[in-house]
C-alpha atoms as a PDB file:
ATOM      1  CA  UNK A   1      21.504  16.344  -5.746  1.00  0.00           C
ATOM      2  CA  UNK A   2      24.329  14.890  -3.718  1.00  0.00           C
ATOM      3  CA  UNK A   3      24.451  11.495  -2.021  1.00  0.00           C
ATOM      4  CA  UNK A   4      22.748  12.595   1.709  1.00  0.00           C
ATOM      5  CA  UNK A   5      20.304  14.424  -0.406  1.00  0.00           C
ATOM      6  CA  UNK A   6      19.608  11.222  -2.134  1.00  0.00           C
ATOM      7  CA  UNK A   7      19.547   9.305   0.927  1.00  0.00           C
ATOM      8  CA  UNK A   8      17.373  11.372   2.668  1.00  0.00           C
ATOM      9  CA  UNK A   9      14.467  11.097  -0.496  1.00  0.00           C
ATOM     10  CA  UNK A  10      14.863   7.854  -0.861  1.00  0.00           C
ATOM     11  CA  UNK A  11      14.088   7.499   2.994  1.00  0.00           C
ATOM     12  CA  UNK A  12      11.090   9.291   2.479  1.00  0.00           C
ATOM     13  CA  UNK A  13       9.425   7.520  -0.281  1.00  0.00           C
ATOM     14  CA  UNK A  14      10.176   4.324   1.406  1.00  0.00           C
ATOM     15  CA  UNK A  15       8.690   5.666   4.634  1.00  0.00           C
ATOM     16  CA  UNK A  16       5.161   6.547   2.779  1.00  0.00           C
ATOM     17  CA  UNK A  17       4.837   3.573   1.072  1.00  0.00           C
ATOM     18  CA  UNK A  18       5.489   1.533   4.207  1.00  0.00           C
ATOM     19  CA  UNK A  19       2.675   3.981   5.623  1.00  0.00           C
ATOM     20  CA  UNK A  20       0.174   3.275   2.849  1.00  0.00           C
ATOM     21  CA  UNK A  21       0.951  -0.475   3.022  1.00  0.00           C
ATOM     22  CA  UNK A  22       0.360  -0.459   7.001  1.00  0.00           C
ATOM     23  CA  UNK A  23      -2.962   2.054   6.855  1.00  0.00           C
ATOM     24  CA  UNK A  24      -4.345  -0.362   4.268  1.00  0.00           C
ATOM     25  CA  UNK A  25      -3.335  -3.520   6.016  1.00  0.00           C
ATOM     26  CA  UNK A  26      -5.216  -2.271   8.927  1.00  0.00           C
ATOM     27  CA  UNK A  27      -8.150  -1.380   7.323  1.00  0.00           C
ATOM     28  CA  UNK A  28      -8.387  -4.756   5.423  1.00  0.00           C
ATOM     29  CA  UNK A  29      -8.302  -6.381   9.108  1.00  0.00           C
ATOM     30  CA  UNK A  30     -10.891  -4.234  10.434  1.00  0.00           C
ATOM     31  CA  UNK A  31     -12.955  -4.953   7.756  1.00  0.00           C
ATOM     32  CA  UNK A  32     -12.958  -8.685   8.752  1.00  0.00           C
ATOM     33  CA  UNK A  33     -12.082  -9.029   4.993  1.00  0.00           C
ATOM     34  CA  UNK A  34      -9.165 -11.861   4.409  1.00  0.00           C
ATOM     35  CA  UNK A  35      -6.790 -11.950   1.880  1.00  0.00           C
ATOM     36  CA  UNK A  36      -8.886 -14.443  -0.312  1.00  0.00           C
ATOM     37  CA  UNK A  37     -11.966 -12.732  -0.546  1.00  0.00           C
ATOM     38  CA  UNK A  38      -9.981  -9.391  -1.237  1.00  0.00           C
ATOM     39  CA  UNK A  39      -8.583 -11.131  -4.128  1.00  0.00           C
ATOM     40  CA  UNK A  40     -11.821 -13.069  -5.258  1.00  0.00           C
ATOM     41  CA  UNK A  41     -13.386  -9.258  -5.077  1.00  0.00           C
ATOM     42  CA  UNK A  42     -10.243  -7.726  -6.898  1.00  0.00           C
ATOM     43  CA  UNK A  43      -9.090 -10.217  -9.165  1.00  0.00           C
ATOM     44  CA  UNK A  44      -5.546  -9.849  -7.464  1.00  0.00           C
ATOM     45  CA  UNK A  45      -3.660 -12.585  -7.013  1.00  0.00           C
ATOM     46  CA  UNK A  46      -3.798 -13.451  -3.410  1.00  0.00           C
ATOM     47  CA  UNK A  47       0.215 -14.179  -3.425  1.00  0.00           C
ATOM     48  CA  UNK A  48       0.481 -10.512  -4.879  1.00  0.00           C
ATOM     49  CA  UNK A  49      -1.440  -9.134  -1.918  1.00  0.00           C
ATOM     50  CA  UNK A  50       0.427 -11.017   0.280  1.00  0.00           C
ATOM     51  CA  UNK A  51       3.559  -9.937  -1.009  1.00  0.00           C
ATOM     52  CA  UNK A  52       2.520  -6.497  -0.874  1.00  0.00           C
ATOM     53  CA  UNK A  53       1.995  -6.665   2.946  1.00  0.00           C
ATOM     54  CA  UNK A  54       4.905  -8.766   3.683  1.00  0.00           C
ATOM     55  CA  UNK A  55       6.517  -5.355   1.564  1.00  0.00           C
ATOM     56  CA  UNK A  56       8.453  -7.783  -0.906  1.00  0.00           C
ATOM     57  CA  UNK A  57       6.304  -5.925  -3.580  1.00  0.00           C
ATOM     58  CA  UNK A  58       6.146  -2.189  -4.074  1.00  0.00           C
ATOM     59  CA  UNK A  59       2.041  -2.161  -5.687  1.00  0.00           C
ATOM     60  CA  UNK A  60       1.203  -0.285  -8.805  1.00  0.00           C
ATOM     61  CA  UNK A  61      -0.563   2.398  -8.450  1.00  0.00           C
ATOM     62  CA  UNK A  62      -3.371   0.462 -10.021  1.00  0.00           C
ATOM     63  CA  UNK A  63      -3.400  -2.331  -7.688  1.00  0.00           C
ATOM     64  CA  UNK A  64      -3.529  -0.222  -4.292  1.00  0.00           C
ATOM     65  CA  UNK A  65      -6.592   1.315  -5.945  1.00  0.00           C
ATOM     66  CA  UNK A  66      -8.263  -1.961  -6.542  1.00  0.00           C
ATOM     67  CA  UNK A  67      -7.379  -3.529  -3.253  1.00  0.00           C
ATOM     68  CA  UNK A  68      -8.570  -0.375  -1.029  1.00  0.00           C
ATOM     69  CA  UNK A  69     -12.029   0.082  -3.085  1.00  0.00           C
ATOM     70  CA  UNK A  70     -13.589  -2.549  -1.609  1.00  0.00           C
ATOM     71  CA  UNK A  71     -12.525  -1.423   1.755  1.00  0.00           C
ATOM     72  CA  UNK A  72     -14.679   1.520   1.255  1.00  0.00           C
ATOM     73  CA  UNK A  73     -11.187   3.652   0.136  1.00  0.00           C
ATOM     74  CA  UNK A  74      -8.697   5.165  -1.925  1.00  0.00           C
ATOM     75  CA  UNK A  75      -6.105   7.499  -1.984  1.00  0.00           C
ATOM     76  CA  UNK A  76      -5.589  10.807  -1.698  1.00  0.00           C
ATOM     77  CA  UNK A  77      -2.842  13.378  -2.501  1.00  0.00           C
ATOM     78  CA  UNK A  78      -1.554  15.691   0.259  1.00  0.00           C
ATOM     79  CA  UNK A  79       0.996  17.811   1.931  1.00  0.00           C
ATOM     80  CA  UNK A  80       4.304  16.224   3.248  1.00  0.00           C
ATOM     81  CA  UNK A  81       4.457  17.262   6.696  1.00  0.00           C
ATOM     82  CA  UNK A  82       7.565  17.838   8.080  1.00  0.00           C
END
């Protein structure tokens, strides 16, 4: 793989995690849930979920599960479009 290769990857993965992070952030808001009672209902450290949506913290895999269950979601695997 050479370096635009690289660059162009790297682009991508940063570009669907900022789309998972937004998607969820929106559906937390709509669901008139805060970030306290998502982490009283999680057991995730409000600062953690607050870090995740300020994107200072990529989540595990583990925590975007437990924040979007209560939000009546999870996540799904599918095509790239491009």
């Amino acid at each position: 793989m050479d370096n635009n290769d690289y660059i162009k990857r790297e682009k991508l993965i940063m570009d669907m995690e900022y789309s998972i992070i937004t998607n969820y952030i929106k559906l937390r808001k709509e669901s008139h849930m805060s970030q306290e009672k998502l982490a009283k209902e999680t057991n995730v450290i409000r600062t953690t979920i607050a870090r995740i949506e300020k994107n200072m913290n990529s989540p595990q895999l583990k925590t975007m599960l437990e924040l979007l269950e209560p939000l009546g979601y999870t996540l799904d695997i599918v095509p790239i479009k491009k």
